[in-house]
PDB file of N, CA and C in Angstrom:
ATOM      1  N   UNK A   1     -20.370  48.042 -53.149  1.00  0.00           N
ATOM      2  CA  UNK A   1     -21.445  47.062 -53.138  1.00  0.00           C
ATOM      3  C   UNK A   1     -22.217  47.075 -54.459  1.00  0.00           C
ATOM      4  N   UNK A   2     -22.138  48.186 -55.230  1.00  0.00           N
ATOM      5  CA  UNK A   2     -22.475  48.469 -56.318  1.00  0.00           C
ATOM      6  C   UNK A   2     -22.384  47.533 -57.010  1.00  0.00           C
ATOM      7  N   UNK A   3     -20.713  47.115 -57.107  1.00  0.00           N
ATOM      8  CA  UNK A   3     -20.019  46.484 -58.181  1.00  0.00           C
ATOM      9  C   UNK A   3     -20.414  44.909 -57.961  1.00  0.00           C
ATOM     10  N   UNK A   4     -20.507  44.652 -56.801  1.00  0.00           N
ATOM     11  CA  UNK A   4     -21.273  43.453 -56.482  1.00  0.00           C
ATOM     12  C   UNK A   4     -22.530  43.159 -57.256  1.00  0.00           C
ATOM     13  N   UNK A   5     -23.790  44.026 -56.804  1.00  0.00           N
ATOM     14  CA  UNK A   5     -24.794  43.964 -57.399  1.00  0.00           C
ATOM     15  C   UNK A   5     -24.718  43.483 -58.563  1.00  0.00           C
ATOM     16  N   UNK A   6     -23.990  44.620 -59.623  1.00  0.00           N
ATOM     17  CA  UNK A   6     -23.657  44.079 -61.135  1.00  0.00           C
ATOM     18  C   UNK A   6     -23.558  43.029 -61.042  1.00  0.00           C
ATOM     19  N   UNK A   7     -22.091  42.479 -60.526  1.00  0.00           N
ATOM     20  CA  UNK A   7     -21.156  41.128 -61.434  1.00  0.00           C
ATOM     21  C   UNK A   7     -22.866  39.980 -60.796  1.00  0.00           C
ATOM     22  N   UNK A   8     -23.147  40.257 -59.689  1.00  0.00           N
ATOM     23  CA  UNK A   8     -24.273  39.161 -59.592  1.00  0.00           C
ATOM     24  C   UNK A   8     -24.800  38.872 -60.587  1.00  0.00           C
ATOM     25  N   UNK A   9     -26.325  40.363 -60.800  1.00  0.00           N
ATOM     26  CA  UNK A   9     -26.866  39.996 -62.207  1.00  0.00           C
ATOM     27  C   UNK A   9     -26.449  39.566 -63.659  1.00  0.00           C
ATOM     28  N   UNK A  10     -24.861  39.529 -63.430  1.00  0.00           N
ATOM     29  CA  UNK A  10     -24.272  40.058 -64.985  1.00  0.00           C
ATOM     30  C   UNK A  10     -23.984  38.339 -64.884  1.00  0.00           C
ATOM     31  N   UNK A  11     -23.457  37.559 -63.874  1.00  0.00           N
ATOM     32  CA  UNK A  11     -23.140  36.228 -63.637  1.00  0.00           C
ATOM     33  C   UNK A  11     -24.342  35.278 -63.740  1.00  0.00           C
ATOM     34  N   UNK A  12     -25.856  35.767 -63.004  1.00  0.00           N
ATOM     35  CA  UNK A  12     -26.850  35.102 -63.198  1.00  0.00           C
ATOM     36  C   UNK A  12     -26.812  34.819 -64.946  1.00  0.00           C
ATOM     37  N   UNK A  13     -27.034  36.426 -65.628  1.00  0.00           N
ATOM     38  CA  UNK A  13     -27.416  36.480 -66.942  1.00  0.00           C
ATOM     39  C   UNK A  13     -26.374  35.353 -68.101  1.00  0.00           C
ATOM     40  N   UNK A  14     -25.135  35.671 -67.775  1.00  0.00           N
ATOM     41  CA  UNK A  14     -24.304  34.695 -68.290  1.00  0.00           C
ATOM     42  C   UNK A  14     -24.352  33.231 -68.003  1.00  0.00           C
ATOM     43  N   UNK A  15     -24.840  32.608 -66.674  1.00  0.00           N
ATOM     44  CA  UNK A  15     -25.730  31.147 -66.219  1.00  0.00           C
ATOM     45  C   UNK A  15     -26.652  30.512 -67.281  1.00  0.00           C
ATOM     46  N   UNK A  16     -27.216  31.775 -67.511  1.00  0.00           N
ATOM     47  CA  UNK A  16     -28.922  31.383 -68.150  1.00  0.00           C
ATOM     48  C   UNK A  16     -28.407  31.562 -69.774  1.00  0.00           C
ATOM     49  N   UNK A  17     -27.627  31.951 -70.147  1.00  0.00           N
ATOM     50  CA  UNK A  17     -27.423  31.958 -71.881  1.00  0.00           C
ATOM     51  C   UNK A  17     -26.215  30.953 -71.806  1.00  0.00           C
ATOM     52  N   UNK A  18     -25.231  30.218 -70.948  1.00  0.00           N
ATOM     53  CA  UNK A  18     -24.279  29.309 -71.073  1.00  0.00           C
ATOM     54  C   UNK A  18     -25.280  28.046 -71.064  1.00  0.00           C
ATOM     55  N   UNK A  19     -26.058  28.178 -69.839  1.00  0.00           N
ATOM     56  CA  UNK A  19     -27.207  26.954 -70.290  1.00  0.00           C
ATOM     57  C   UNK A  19     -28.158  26.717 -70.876  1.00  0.00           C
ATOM     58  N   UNK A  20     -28.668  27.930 -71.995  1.00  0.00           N
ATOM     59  CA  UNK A  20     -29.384  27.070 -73.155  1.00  0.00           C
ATOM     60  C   UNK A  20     -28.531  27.111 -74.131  1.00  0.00           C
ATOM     61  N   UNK A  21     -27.415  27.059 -74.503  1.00  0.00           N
ATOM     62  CA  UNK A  21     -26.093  27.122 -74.947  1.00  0.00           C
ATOM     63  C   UNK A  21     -26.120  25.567 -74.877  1.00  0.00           C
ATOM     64  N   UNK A  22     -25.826  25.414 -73.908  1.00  0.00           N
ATOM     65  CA  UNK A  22     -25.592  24.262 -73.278  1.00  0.00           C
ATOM     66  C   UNK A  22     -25.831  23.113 -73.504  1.00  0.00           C
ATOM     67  N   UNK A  23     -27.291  23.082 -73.003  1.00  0.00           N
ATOM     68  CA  UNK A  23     -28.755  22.428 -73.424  1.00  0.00           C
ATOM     69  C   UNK A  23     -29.240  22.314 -74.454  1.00  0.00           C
ATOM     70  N   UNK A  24     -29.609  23.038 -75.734  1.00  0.00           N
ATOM     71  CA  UNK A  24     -30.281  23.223 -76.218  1.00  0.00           C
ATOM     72  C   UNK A  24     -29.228  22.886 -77.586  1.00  0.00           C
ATOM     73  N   UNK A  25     -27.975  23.751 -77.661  1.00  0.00           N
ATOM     74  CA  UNK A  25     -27.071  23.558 -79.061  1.00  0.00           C
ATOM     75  C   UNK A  25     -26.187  22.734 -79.395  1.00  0.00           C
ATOM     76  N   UNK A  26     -25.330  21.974 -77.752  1.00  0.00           N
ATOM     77  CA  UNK A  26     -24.817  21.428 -77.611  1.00  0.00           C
ATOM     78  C   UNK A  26     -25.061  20.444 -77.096  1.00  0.00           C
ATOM     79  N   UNK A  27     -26.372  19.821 -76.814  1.00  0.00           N
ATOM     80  CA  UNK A  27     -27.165  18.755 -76.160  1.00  0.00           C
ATOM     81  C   UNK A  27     -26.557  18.110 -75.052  1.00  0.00           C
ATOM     82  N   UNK A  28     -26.244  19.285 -73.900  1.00  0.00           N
ATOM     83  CA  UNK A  28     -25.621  18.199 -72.710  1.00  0.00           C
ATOM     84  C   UNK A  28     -27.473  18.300 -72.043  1.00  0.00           C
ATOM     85  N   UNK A  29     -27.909  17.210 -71.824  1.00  0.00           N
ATOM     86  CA  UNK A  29     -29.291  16.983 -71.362  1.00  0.00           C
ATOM     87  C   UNK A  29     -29.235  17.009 -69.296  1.00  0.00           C
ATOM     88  N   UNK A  30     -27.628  17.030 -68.811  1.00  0.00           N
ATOM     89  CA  UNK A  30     -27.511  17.012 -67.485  1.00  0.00           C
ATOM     90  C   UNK A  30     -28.106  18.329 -67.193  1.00  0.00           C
ATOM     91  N   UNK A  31     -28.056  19.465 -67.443  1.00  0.00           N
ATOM     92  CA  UNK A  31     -28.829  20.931 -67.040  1.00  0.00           C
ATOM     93  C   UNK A  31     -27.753  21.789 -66.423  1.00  0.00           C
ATOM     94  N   UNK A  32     -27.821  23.114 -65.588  1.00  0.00           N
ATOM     95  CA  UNK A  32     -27.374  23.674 -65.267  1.00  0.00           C
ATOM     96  C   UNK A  32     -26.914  23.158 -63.840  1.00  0.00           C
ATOM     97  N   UNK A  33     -25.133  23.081 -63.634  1.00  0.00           N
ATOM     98  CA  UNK A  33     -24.791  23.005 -62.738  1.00  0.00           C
ATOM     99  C   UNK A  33     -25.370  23.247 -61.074  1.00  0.00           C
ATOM    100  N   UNK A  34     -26.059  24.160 -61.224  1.00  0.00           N
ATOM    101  CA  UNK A  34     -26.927  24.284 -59.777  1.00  0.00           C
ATOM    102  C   UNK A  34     -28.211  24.479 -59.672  1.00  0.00           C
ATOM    103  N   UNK A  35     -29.016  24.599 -60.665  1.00  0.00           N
ATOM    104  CA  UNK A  35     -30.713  23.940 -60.840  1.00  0.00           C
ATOM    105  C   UNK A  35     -30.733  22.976 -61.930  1.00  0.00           C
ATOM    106  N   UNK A  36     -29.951  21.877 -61.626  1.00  0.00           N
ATOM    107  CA  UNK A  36     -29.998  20.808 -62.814  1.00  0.00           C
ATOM    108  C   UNK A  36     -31.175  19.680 -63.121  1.00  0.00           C
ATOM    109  N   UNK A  37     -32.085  19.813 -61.841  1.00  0.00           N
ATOM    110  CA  UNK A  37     -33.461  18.413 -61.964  1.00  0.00           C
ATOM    111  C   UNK A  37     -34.663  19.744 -62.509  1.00  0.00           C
ATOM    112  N   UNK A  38     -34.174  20.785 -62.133  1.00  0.00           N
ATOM    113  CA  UNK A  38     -35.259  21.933 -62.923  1.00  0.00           C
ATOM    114  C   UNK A  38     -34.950  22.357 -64.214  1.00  0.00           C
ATOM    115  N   UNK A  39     -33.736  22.446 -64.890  1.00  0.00           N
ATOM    116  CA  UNK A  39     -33.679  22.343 -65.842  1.00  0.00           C
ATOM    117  C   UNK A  39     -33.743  21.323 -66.844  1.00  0.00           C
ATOM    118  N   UNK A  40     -33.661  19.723 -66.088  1.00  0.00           N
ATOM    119  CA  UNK A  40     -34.186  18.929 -66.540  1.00  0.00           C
ATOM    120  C   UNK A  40     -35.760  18.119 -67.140  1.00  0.00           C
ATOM    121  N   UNK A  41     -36.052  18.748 -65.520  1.00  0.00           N
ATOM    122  CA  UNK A  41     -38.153  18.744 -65.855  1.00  0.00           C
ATOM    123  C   UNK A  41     -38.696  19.296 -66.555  1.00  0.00           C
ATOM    124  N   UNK A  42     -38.088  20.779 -66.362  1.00  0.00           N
ATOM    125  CA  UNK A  42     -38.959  21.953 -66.685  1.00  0.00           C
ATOM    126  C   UNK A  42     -37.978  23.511 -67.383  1.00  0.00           C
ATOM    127  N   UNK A  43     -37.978  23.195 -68.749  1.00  0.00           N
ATOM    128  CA  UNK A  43     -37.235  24.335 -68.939  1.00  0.00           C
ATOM    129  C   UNK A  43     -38.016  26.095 -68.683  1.00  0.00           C
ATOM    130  N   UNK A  44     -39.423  25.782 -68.710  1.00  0.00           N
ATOM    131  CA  UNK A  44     -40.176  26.760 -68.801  1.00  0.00           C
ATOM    132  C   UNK A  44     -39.942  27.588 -67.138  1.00  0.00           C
ATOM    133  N   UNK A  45     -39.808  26.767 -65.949  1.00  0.00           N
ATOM    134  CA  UNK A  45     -39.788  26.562 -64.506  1.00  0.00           C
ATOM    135  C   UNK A  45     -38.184  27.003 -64.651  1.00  0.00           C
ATOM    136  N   UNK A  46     -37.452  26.580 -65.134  1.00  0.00           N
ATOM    137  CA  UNK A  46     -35.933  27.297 -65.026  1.00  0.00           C
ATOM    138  C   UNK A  46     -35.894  28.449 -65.103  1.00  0.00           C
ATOM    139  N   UNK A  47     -36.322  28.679 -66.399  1.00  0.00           N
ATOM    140  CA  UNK A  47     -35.670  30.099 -67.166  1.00  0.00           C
ATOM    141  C   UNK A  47     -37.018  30.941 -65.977  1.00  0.00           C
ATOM    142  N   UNK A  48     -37.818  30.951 -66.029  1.00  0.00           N
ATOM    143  CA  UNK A  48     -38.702  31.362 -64.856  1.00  0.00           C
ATOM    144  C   UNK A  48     -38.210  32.003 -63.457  1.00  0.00           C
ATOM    145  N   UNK A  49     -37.042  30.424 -62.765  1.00  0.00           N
ATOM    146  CA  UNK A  49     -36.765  30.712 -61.562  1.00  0.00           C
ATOM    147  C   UNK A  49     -35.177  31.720 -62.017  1.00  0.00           C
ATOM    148  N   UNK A  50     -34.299  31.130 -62.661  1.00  0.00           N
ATOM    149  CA  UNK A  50     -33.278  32.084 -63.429  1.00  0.00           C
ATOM    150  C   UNK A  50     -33.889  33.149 -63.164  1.00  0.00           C
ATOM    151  N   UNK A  51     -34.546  33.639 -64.164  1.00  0.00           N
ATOM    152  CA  UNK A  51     -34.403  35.024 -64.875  1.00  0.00           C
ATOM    153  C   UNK A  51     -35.618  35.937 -63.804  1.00  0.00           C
ATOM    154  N   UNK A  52     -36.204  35.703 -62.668  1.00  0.00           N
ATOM    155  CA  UNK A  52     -36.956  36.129 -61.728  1.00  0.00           C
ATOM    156  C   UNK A  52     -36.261  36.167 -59.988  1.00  0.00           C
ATOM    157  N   UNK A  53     -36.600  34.941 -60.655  1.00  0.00           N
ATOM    158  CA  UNK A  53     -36.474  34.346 -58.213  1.00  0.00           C
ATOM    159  C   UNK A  53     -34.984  34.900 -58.375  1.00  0.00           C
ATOM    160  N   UNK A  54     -34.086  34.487 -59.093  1.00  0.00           N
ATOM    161  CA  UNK A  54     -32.872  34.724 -58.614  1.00  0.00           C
ATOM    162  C   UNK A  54     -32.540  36.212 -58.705  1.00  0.00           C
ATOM    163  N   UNK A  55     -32.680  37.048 -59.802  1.00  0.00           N
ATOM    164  CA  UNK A  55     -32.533  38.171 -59.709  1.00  0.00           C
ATOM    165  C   UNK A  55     -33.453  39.270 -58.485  1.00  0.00           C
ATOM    166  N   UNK A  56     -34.237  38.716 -58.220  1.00  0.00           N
ATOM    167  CA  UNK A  56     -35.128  39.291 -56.844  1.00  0.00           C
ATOM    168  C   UNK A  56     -34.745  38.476 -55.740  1.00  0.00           C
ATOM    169  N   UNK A  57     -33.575  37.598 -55.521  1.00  0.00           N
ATOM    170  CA  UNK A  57     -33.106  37.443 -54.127  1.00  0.00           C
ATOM    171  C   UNK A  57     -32.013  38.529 -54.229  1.00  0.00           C
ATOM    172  N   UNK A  58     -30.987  38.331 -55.439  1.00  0.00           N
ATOM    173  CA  UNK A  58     -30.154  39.436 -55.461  1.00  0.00           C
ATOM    174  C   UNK A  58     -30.704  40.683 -54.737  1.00  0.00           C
ATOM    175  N   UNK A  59     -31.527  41.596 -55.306  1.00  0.00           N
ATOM    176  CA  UNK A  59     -31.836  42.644 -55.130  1.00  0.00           C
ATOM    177  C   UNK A  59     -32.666  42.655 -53.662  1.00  0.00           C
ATOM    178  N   UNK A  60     -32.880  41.970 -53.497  1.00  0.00           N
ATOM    179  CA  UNK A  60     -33.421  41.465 -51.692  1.00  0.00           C
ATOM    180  C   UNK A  60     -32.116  41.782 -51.161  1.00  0.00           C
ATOM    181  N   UNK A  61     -31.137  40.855 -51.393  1.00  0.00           N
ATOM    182  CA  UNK A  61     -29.726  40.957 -50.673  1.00  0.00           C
ATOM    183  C   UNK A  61     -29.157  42.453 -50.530  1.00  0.00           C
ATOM    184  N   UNK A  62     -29.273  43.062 -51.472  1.00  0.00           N
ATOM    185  CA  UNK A  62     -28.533  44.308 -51.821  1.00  0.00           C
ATOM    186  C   UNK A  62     -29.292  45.559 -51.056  1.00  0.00           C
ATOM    187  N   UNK A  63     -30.921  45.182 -50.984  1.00  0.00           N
ATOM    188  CA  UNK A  63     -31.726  45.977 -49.740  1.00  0.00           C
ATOM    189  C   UNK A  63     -31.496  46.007 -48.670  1.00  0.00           C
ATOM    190  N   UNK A  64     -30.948  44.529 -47.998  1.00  0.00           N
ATOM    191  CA  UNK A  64     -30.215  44.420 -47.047  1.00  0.00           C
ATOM    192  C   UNK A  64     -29.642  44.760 -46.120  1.00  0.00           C
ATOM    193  N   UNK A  65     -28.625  45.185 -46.992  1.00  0.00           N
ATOM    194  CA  UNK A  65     -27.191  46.262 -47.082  1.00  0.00           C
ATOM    195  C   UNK A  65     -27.134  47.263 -46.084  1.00  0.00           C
ATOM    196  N   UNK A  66     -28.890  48.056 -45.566  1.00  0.00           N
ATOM    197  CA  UNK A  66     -28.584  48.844 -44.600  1.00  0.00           C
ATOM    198  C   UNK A  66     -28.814  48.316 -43.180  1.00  0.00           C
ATOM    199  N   UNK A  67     -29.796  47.115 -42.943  1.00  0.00           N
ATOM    200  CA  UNK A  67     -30.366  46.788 -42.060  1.00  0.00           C
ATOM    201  C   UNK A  67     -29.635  46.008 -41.444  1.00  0.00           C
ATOM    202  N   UNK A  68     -28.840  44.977 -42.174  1.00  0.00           N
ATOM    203  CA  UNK A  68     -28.098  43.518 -41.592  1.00  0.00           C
ATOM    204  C   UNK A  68     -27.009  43.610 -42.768  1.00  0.00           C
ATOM    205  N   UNK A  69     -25.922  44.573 -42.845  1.00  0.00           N
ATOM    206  CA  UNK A  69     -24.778  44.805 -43.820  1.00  0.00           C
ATOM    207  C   UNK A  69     -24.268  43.672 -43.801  1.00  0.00           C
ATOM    208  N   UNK A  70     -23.529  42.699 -42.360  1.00  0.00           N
ATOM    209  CA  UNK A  70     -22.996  41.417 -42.782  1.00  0.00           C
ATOM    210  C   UNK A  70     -23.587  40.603 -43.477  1.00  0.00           C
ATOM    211  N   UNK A  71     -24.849  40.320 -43.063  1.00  0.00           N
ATOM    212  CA  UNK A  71     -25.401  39.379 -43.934  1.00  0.00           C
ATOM    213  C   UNK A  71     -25.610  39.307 -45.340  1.00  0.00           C
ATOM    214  N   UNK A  72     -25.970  40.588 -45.768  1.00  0.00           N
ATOM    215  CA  UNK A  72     -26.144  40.828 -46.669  1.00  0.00           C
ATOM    216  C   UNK A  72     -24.861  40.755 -47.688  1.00  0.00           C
ATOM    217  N   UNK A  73     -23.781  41.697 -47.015  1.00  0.00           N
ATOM    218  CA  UNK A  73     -22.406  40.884 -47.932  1.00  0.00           C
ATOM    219  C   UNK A  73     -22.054  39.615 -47.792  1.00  0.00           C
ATOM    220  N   UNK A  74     -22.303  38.753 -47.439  1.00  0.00           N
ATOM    221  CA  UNK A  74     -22.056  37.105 -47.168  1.00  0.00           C
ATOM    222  C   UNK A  74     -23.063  36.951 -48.259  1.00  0.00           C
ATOM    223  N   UNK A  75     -24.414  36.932 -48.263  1.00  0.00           N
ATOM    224  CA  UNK A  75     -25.195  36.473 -49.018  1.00  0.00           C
ATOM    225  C   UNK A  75     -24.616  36.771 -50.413  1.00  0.00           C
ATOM    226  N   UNK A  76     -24.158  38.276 -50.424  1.00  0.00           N
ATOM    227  CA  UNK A  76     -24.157  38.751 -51.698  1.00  0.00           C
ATOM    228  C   UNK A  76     -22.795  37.948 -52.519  1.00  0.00           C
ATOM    229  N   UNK A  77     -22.144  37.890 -51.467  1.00  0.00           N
ATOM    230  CA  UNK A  77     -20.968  36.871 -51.604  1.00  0.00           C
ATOM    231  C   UNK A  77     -20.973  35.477 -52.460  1.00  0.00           C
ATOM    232  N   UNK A  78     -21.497  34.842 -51.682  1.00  0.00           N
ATOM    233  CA  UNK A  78     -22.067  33.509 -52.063  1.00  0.00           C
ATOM    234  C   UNK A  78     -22.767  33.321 -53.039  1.00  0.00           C
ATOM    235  N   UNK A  79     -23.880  34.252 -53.361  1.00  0.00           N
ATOM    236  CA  UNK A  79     -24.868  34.445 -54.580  1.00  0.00           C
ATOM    237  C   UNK A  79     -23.573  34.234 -55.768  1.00  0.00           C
ATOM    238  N   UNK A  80     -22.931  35.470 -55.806  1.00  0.00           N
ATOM    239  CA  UNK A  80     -21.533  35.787 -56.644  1.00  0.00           C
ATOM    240  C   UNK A  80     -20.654  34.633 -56.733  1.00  0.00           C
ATOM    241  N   UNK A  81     -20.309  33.920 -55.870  1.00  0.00           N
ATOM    242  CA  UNK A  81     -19.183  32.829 -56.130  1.00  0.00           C
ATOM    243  C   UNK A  81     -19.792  31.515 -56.869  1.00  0.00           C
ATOM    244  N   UNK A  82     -21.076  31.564 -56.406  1.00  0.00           N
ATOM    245  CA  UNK A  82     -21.777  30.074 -56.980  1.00  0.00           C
ATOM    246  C   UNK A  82     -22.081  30.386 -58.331  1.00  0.00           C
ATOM    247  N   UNK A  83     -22.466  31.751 -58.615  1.00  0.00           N
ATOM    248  CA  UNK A  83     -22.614  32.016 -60.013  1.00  0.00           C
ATOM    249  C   UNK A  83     -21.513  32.165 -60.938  1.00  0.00           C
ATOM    250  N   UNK A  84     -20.736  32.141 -60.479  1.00  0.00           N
ATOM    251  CA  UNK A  84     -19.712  32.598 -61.018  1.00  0.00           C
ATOM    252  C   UNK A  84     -18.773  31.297 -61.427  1.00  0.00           C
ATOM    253  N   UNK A  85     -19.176  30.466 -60.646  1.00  0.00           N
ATOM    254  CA  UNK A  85     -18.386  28.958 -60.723  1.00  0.00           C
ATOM    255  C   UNK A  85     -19.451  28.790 -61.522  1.00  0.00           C
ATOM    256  N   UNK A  86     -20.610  28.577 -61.285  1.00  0.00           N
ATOM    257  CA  UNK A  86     -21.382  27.588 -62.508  1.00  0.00           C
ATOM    258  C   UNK A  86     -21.576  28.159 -63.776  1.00  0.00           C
ATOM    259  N   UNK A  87     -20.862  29.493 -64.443  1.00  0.00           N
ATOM    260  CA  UNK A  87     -20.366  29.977 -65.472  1.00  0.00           C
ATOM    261  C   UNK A  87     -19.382  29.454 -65.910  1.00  0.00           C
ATOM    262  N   UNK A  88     -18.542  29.314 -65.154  1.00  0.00           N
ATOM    263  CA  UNK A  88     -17.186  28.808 -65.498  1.00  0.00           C
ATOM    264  C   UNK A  88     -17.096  27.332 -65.600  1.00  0.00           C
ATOM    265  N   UNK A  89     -18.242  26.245 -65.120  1.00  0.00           N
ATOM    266  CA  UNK A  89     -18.319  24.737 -65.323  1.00  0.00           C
ATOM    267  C   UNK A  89     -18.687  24.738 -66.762  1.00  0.00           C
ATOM    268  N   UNK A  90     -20.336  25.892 -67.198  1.00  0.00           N
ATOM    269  CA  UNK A  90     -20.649  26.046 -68.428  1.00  0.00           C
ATOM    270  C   UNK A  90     -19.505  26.212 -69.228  1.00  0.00           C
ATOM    271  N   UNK A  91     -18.698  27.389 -69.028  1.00  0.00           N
ATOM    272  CA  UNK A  91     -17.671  27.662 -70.494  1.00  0.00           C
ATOM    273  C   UNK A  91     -16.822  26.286 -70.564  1.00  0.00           C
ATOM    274  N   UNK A  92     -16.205  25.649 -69.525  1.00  0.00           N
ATOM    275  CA  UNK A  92     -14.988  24.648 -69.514  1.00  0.00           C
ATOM    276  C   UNK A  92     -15.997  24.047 -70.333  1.00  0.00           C
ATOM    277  N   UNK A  93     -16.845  23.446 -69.966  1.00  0.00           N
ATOM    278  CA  UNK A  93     -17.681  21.938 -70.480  1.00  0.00           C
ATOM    279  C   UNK A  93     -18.089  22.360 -72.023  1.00  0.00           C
ATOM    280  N   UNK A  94     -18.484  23.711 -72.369  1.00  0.00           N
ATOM    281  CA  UNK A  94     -19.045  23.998 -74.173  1.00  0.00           C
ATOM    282  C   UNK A  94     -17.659  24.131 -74.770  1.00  0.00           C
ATOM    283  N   UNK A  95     -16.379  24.572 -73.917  1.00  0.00           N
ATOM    284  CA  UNK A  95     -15.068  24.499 -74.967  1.00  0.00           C
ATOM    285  C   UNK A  95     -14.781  22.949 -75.017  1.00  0.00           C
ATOM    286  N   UNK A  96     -14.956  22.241 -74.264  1.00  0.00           N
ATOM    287  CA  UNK A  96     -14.301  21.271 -73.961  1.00  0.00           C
ATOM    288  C   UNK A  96     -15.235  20.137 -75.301  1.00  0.00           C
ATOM    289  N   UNK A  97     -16.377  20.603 -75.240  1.00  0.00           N
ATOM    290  CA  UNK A  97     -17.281  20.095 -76.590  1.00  0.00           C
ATOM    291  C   UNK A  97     -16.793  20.421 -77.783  1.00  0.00           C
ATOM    292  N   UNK A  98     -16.740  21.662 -78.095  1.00  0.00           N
ATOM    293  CA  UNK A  98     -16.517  22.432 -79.230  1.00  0.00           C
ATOM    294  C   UNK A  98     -14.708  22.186 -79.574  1.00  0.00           C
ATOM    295  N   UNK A  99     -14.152  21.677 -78.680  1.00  0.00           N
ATOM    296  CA  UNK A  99     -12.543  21.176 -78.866  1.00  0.00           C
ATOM    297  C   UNK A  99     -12.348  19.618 -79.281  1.00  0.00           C
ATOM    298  N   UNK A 100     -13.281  19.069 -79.106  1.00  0.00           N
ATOM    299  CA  UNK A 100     -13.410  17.575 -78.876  1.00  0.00           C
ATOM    300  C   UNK A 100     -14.454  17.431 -80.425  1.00  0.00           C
ATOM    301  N   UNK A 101     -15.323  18.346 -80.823  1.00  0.00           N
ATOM    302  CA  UNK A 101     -16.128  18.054 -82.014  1.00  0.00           C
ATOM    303  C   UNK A 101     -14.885  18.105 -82.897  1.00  0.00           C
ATOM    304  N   UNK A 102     -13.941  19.546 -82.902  1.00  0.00           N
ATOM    305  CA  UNK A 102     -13.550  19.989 -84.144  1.00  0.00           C
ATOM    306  C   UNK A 102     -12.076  18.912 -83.896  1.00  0.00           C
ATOM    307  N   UNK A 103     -11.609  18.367 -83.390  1.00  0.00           N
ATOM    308  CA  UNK A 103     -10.821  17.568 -83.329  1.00  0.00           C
ATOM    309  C   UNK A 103     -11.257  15.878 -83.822  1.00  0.00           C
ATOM    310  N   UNK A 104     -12.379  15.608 -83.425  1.00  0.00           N
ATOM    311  CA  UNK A 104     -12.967  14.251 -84.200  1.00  0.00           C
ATOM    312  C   UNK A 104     -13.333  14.616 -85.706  1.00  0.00           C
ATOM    313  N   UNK A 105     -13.231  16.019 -85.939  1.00  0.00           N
ATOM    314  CA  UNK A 105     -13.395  16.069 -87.401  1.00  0.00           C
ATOM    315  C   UNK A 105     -12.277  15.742 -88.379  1.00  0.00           C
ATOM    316  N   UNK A 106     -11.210  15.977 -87.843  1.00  0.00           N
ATOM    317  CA  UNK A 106      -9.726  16.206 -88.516  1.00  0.00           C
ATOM    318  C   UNK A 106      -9.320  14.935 -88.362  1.00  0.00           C
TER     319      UNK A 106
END
């Protein structure tokens, strides 16, 4: 469950630097795949709920662990797969930029 914990935070952390990556260098103005009208309004309110709320549901989840173990691996589950996909929308979509710039150059 350990290893869970990690890849969570390590997937949040990679979320939040693919989308000001994202946002900010590569000007996709749509936002992060799964807080996208908050990263749209409010970048201050993103990186906020990112880099806080989400890492303290994690660690909520992972407290869990002794009281309500299923739930807590489902949650921890889900936390992990959604993060983990909306990493992987980030990388496809900044290669898919960065393949498409250096190719309109040539």
């Amino acid at each position: 469950m350990r290893i869970v914990l990690f890849l969570a935070i390590l997937a949040n952390s990679l979320d939040l630097v693919a989308t000001t990556l994202g946002i900010h260098w590569l000007g996709n103005r749509e936002g992060n795949p799964l807080l996208a009208i908050l990263a749209q309004q409010s970048w201050l309110l993103f990186v906020l709920v990112k880099g806080c709320v989400v890492p303290l549901l994690i660690l909520h989840l992972h407290s869990l662990r002794t009281s309500s173990p299923v739930i807590a691996s489902a949650g921890m589950a889900v936390v992990l797969v959604a993060l983990t996909l909306a990493v992987g929308q980030w990388l496809g979509w900044i290669a898919g930029v960065i393949h498409v710039t250096t190719f309109a150059r040539l």
